[in-house]
Structure formats: structure tokens, C-alpha cells
C-alpha atoms as a PDB file:
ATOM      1  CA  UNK A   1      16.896 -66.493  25.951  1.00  0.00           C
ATOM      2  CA  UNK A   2      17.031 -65.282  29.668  1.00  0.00           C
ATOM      3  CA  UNK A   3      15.169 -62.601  30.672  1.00  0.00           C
ATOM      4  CA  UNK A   4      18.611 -60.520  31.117  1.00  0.00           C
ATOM      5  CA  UNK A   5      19.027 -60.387  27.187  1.00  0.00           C
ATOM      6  CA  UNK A   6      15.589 -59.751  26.131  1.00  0.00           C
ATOM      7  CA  UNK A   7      16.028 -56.386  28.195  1.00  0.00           C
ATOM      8  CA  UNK A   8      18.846 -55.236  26.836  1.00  0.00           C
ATOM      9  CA  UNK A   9      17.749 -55.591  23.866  1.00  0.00           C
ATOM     10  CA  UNK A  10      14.330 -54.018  24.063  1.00  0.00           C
ATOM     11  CA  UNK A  11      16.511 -51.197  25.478  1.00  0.00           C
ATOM     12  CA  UNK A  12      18.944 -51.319  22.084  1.00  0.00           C
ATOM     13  CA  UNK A  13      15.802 -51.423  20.311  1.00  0.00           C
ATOM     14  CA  UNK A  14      13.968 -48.953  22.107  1.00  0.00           C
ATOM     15  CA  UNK A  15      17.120 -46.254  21.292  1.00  0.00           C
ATOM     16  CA  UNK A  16      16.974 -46.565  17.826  1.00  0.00           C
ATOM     17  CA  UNK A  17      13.458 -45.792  17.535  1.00  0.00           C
ATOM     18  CA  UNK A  18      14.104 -42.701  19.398  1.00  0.00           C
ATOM     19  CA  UNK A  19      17.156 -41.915  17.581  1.00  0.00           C
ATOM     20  CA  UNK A  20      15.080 -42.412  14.312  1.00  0.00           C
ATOM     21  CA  UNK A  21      12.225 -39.983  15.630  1.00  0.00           C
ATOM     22  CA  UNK A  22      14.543 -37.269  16.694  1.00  0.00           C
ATOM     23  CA  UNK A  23      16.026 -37.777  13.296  1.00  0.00           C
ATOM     24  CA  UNK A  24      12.556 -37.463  11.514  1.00  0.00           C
ATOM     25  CA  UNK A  25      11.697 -34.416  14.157  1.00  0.00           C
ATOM     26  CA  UNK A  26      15.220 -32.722  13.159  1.00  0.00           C
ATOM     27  CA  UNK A  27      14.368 -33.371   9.287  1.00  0.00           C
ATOM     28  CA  UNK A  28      11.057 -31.783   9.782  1.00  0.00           C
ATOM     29  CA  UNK A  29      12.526 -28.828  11.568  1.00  0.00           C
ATOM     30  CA  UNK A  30      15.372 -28.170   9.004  1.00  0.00           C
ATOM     31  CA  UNK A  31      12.570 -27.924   6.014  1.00  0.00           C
ATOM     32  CA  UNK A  32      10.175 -25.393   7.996  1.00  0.00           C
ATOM     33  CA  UNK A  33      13.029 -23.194   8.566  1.00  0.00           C
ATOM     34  CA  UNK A  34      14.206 -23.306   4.373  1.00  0.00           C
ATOM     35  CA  UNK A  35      10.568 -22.782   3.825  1.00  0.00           C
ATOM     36  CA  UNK A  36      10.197 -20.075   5.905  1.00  0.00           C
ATOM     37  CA  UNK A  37      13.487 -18.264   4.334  1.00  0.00           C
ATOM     38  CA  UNK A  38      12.156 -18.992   1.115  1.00  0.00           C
ATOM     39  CA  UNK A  39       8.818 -17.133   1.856  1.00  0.00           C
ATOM     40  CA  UNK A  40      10.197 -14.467   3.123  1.00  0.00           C
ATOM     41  CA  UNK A  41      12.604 -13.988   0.147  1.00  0.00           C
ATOM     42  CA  UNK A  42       8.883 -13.896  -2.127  1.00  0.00           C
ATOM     43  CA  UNK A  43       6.666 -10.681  -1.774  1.00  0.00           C
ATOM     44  CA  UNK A  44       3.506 -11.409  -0.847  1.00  0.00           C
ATOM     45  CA  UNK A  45       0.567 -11.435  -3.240  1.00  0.00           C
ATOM     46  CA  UNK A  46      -2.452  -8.927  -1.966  1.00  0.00           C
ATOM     47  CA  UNK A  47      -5.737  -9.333  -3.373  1.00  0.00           C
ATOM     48  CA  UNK A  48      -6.968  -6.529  -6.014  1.00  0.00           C
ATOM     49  CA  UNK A  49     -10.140  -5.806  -7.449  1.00  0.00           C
ATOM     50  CA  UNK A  50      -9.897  -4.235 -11.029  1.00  0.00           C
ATOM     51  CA  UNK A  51     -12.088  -1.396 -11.955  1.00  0.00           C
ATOM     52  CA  UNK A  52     -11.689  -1.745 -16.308  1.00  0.00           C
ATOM     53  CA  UNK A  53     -12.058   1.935 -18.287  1.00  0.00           C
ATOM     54  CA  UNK A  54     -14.976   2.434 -20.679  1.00  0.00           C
ATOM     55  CA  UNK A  55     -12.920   1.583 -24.209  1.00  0.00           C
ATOM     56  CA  UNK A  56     -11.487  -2.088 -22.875  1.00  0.00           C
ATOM     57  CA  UNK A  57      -7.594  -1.103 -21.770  1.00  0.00           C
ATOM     58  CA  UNK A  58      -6.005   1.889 -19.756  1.00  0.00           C
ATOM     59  CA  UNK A  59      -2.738   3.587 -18.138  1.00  0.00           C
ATOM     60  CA  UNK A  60      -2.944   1.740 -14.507  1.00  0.00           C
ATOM     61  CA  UNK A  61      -4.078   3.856 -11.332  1.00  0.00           C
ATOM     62  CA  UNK A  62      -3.400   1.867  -8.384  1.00  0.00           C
ATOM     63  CA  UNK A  63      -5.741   2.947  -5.882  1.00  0.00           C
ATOM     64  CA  UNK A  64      -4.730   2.409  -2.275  1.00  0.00           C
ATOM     65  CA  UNK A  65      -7.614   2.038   0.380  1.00  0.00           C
ATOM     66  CA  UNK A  66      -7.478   3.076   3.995  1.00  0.00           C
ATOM     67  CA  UNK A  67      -7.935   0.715   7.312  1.00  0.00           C
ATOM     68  CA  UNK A  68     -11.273   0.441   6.667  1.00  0.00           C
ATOM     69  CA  UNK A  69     -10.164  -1.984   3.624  1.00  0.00           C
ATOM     70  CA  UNK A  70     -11.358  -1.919  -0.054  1.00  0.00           C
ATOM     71  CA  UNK A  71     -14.838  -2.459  -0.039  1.00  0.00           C
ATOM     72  CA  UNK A  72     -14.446   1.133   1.604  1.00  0.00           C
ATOM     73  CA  UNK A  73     -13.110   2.749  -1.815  1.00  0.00           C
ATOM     74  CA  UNK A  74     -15.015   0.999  -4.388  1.00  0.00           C
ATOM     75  CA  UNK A  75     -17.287   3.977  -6.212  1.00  0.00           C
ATOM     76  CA  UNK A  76     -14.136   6.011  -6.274  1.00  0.00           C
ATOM     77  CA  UNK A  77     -12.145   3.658  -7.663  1.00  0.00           C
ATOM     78  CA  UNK A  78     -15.229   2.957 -10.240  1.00  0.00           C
ATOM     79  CA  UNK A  79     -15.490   6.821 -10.842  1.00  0.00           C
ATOM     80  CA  UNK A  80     -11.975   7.229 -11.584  1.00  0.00           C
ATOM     81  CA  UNK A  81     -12.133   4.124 -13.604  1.00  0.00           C
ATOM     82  CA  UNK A  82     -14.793   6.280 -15.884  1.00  0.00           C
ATOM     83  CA  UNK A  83     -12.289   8.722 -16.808  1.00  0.00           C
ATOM     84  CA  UNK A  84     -10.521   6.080 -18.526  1.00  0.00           C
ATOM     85  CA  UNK A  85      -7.931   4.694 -16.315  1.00  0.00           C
ATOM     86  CA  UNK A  86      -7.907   0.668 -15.656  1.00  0.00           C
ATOM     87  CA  UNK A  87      -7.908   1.005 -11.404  1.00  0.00           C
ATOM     88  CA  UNK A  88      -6.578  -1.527  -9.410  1.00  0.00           C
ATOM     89  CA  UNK A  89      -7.969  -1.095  -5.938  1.00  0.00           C
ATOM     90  CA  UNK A  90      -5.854  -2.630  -2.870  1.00  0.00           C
ATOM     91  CA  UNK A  91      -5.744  -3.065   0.490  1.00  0.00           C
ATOM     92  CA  UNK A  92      -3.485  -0.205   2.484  1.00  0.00           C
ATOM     93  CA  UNK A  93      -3.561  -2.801   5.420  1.00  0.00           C
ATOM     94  CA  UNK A  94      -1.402  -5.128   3.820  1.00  0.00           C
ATOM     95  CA  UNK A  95       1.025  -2.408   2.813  1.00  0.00           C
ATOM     96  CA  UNK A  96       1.833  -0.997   6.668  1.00  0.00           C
ATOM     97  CA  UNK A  97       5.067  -2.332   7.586  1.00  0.00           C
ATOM     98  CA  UNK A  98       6.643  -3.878   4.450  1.00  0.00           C
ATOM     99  CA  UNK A  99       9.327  -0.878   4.203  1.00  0.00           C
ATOM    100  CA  UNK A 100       7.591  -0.124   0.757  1.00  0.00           C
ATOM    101  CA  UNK A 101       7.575  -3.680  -0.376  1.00  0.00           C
ATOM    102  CA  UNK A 102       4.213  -3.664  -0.415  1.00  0.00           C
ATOM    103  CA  UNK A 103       3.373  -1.144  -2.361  1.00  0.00           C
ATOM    104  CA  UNK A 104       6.250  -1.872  -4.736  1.00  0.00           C
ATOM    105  CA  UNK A 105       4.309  -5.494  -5.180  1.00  0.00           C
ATOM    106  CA  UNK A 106       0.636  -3.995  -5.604  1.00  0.00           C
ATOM    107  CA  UNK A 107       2.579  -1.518  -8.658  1.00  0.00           C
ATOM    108  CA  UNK A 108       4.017  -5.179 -10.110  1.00  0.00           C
ATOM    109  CA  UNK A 109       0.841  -7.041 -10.026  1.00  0.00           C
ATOM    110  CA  UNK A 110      -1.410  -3.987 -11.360  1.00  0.00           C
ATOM    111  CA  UNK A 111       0.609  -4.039 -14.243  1.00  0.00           C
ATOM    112  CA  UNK A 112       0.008  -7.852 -15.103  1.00  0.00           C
ATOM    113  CA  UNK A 113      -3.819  -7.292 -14.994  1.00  0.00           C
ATOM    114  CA  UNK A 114      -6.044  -7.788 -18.337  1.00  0.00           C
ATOM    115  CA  UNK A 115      -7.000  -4.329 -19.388  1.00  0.00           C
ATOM    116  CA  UNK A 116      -3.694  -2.861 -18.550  1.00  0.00           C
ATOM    117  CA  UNK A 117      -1.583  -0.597 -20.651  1.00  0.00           C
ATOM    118  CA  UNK A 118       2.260  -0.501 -20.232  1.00  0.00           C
ATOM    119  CA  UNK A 119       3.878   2.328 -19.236  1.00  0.00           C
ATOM    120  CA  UNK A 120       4.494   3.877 -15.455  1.00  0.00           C
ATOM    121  CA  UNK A 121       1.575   3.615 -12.908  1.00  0.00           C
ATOM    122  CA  UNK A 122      -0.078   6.515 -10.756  1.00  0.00           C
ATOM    123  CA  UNK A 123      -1.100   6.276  -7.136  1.00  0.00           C
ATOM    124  CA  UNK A 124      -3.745   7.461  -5.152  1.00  0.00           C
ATOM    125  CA  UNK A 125      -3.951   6.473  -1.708  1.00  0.00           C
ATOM    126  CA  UNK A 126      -6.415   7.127   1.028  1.00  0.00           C
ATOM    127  CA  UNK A 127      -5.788   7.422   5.022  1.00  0.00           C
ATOM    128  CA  UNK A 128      -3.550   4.625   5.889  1.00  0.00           C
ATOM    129  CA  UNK A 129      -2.483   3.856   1.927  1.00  0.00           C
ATOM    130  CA  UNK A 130      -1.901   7.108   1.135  1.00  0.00           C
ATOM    131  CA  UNK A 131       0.474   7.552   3.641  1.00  0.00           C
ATOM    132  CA  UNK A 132       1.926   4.038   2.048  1.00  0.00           C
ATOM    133  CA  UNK A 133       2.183   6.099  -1.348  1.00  0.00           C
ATOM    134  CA  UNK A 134       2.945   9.199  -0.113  1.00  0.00           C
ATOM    135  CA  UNK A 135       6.301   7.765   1.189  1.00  0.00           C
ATOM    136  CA  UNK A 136       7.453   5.010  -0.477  1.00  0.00           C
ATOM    137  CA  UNK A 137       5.612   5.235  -4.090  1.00  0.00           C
ATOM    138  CA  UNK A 138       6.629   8.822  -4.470  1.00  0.00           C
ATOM    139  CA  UNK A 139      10.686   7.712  -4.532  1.00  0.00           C
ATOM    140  CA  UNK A 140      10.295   5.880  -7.191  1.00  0.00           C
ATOM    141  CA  UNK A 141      10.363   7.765 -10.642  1.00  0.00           C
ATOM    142  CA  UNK A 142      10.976   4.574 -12.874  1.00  0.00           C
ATOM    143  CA  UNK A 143       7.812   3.244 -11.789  1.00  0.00           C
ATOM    144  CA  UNK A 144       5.473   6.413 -10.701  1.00  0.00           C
ATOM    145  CA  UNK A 145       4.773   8.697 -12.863  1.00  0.00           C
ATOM    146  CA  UNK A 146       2.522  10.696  -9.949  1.00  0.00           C
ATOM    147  CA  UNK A 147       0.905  10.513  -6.180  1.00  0.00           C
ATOM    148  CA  UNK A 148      -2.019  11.592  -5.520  1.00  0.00           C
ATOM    149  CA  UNK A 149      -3.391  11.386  -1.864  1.00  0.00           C
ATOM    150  CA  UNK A 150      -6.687  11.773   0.320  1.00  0.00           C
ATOM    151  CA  UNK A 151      -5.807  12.482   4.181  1.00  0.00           C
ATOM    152  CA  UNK A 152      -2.947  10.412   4.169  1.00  0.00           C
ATOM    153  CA  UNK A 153      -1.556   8.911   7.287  1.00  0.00           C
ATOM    154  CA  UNK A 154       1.549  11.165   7.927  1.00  0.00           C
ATOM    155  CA  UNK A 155       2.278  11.324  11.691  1.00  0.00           C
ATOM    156  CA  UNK A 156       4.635   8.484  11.166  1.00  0.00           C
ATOM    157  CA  UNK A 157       6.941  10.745   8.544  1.00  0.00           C
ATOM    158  CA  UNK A 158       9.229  12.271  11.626  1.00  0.00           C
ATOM    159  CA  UNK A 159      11.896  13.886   9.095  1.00  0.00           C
ATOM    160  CA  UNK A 160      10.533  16.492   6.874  1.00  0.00           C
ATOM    161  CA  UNK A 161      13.429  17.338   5.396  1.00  0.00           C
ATOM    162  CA  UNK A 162      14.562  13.851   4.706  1.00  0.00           C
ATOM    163  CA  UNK A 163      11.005  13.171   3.122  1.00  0.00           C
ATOM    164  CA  UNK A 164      11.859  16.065   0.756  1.00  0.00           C
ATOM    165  CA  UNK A 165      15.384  14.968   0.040  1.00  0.00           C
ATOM    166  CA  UNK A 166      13.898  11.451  -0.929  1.00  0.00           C
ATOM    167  CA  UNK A 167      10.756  12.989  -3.176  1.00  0.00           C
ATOM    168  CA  UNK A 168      11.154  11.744  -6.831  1.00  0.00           C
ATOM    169  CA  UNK A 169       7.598  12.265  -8.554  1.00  0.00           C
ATOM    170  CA  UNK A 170       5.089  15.143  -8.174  1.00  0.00           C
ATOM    171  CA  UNK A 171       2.818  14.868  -5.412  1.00  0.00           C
ATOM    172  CA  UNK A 172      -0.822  16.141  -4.812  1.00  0.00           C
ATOM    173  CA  UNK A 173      -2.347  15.917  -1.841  1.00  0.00           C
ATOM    174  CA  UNK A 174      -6.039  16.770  -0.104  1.00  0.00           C
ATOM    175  CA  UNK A 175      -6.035  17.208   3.868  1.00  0.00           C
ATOM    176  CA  UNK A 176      -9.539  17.896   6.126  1.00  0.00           C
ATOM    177  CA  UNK A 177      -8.668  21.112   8.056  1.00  0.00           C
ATOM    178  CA  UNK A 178     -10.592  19.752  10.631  1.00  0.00           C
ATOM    179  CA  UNK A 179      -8.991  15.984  10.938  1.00  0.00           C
ATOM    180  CA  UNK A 180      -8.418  14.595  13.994  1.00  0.00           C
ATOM    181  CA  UNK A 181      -8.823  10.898  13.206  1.00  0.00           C
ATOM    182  CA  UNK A 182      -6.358   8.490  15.732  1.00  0.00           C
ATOM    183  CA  UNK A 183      -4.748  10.858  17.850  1.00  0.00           C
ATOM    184  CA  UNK A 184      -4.069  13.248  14.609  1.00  0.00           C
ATOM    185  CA  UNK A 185      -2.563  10.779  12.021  1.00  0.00           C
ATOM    186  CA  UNK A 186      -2.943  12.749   9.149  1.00  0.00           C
ATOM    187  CA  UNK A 187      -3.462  16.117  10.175  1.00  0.00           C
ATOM    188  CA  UNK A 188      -3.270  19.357   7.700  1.00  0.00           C
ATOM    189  CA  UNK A 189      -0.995  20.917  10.065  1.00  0.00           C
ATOM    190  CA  UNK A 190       1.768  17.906   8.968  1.00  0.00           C
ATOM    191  CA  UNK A 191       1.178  17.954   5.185  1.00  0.00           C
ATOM    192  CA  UNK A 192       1.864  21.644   5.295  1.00  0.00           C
ATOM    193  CA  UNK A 193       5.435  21.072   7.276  1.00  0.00           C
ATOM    194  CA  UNK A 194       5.936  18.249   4.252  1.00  0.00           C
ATOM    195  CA  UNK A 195       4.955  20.710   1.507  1.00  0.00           C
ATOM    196  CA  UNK A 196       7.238  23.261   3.195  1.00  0.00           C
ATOM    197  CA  UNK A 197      10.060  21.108   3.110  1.00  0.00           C
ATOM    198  CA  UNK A 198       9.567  19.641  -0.352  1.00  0.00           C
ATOM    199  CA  UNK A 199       9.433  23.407  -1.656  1.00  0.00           C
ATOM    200  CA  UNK A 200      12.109  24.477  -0.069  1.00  0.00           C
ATOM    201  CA  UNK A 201      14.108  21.353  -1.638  1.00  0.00           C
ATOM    202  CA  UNK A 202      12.474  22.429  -5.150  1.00  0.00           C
ATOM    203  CA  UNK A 203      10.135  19.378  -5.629  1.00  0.00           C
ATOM    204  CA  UNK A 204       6.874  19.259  -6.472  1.00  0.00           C
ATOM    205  CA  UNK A 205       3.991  19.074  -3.681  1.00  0.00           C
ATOM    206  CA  UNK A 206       0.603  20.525  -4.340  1.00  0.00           C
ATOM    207  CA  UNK A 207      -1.246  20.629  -0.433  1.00  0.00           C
ATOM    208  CA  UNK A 208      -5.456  21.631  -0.770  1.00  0.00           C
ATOM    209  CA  UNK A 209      -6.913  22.110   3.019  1.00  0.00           C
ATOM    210  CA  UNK A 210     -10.888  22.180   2.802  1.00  0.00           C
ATOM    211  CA  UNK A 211     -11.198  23.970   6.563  1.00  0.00           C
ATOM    212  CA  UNK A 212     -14.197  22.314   7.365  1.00  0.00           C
ATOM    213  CA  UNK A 213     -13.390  18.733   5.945  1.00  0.00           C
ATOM    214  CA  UNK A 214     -13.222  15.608   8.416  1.00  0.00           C
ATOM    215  CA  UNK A 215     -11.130  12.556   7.354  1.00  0.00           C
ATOM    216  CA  UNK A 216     -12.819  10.282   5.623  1.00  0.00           C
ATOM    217  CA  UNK A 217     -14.775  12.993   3.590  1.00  0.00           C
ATOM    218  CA  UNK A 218     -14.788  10.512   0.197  1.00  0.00           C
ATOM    219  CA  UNK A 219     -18.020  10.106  -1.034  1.00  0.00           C
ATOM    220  CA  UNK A 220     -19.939   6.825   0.814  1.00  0.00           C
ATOM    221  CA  UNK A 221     -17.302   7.674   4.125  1.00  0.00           C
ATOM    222  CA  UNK A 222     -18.216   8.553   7.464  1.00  0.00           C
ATOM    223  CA  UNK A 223     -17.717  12.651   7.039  1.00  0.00           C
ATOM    224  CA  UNK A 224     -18.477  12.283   3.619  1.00  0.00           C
ATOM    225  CA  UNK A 225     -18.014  15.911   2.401  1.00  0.00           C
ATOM    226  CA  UNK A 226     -19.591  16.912  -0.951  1.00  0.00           C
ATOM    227  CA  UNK A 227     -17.900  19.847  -1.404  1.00  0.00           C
ATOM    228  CA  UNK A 228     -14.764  18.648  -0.729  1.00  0.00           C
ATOM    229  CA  UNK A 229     -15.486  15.691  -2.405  1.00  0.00           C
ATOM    230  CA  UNK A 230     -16.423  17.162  -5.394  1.00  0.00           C
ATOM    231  CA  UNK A 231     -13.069  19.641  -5.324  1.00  0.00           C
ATOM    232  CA  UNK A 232     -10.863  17.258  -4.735  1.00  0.00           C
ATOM    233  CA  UNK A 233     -12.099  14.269  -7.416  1.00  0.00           C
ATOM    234  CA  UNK A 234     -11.694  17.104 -10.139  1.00  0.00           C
ATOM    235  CA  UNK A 235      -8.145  18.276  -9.174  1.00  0.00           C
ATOM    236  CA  UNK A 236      -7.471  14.294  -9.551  1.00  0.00           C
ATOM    237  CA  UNK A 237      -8.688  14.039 -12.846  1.00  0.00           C
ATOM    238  CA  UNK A 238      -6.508  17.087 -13.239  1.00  0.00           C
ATOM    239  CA  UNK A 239      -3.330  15.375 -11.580  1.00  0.00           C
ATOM    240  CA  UNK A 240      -4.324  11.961 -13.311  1.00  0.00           C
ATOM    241  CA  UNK A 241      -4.320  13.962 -17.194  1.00  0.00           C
ATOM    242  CA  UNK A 242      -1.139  15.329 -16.359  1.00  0.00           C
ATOM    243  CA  UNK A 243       0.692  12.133 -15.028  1.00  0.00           C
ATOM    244  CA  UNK A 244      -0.815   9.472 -17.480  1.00  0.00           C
ATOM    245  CA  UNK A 245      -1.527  11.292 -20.386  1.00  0.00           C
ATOM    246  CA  UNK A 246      -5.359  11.133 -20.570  1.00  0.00           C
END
């Protein structure tokens, strides 16, 4: 063979290898895309910790933490947990901009845990997730049977009105008069403009200010206010009794 047909056909040969690879490379593309549909069709699972009630089973509390993360929340969540409710303590981080999908898919997987009972969930959200519940959770009456929020991030809620319009459960909610955490994210000053609206709509919002209270004032935070604390932990219990029955 001269060295005239050898070339041409280590050239023929060379072209289907390369046709083959862009074939492969194509192939390879086409599944990461279907994957990537298909994931984003799936909620996404969030880790939670559960916090069982003294006699084995309970009505479900999903407890929402702030950016701080979980860790943050856990002797409130085991405190509440004493008054008989099975908590389910969550990240807020990974519920920021789902569009309520988040917190729709905490509620869903609270309800599969061990020492739940059936029946509709209640929320309580700190900072960050209690803005989460305070907006989203509280719009859903088939699921939430109350809200009930510490400082919640609320700077973000730029229709009062249409907040109120959209409020479907009772809400409770504890503000620091003296909060100005992240360029005022969850000021008093804003809860009160939500409560106003939501009363003049005729739905239930319950607003407590403690004027001296920083955000973060939970017990083991970083303005950790006993007082206000205290206060607001029994008008929980309070809210809790009422929602879930206990």
C-alpha cells in the first residue's frame, strides 16, 4: 500500500473516532441536563434534629432556626419539646429563597418522623426562619394550625396589605424594641405595620415588643434577654395549647 492510501485512511479513521467522541460528549451532555430537570422537579431534603416529648409521641412543632443555624436553637427546641410537643428543629438557611418550598418540605418530613402524631403542624421560627414561617407557613391552613415567631426577618415583606390579604392561620409574634440586627431586618417598627394591616383585614396577629430587647434575646443568644425570654417562652406555651391542643 503506498503511502498516499495509508493517509487517507488514517484520516477516515481518525474522523470516526472524533465523530464517536462528540457522540459520547453529546450523550453525556443530554443526561446531565434530564438529571438536572429531574432534581429540580424533587424538593430538597434538609437535615432535622428531633427533640421527642416526655410520654414517647406528640403533635409536631417545627422549629425554624435563624442564620446562625440549628445548633443555635437547640435548648429551646428541647424546652418546648418538655411541654409535650415532638420538635423538629431545621435549618432557616436552607429555607431563604425556595418561594416557600422549603418550608412546605421541612412541614412534610416532620410529619414522617418516629414520635410524631398526625394531625396539622405548628411553627415557630426565629430571625431568618421566622420570617420563612411568618410568610409562607402562615398561608397555609390545611397544614398549619399556628405561627409563632421570635424577631422574624420581615424587611423583605414590602406589601403589608397583601401579607394580610394572604394570612390564613393565627399568628403570634415577639419583636426586640431595640433590634437593629442587618441594617433593621426585623425591626418592631415593621411587625407593627404587619399587625396593622392583618387587623384591619380581620385576621389574627398577636405583636409583643419588649422595649429593651435586642434580637437574638433567646436564651444561650448573643442579647440573651431573661425577661423577655422568660415572657415570651410562656405566651408560646400559651399559643402552642391553643393551636395543638395540649
Amino acid at each position: 500500500m503506498n503511502t498516499q492510501c495509508r493517509r487517507e485512511q488514517a484520516v477516515r479513521r481518525l474522523g470516526l473516532s472524533e465523530r464517536s467522541e462528540r457522540g459520547k460528549i453529546y450523550a453525556g451532555i443530554a443526561v446531565s441536563v434530564a438529571l438536572c430537570c429531574v432534581f429540580a422537579a424533587v424538593p430538597v431534603a434538609h437535615a432535622q434534629q428531633e427533640f421527642p416529648p416526655p410520654q414517647g409521641k406528640g403533635r409536631v412543632v417545627v422549629l425554624s432556626s435563624g442564620m446562625s443555624g440549628p445548633a443555635h436553637y437547640r435548648e429551646v427546641a428541647g424546652e418546648i419539646a418538655k411541654l409535650g410537643y415532638d420538635v423538629v428543629l431545621v435549618d432557616g438557611n436552607a429555607e431563604e429563597g425556595t418561594h416557600g418550598d422549603g418550608v412546605k418540605s421541612a412541614i412534610q418530613q416532620a410529619m414522617g418522623m418516629p414520635h410524631a402524631l398526625p394531625g396539622k403542624v405548628a411553627l415557630v421560627g426565629f430571625s431568618l426562619g421566622g420570617g420563612m414561617s411568618l410568610y409562607y407557613g402562615s398561608q397555609w391552613p390545611d397544614q398549619v394550625a399556628g405561627v409563632v415567631v421570635w424577631y422574624p426577618a420581615n424587611a423583605f415583606i414590602r406589601d403589608e396589605s397583601g401579607f394580610a390579604s394572604r394570612l390564613q392561620t393565627p399568628v403570634v409574634v415577639f419583636a426586640g424594641g431595640k433590634d437593629k440586627y442587618r441594617n433593621s431586618c426585623c425591626t418592631a417598627a415593621k411587625d407593627q405595620a404587619l399587625q396593622a394591616a392583618a387587623k384591619a383585614g380581620g385576621k389574627s396577629f398577636d405583636l409583643t415588643v419588649y422595649p429593651d430587647a435586642k434580637h437574638d434575646f433567646v436564651k444561650g443568644g448573643g442579647n440573651y434577654d431573661a425577661e423577655a425570654y422568660d415572657d415570651a417562652f410562656k405566651r408560646t406555651a400559651d399559643a402552642l395549647k391553643v393551636y395543638l391542643g395540649n
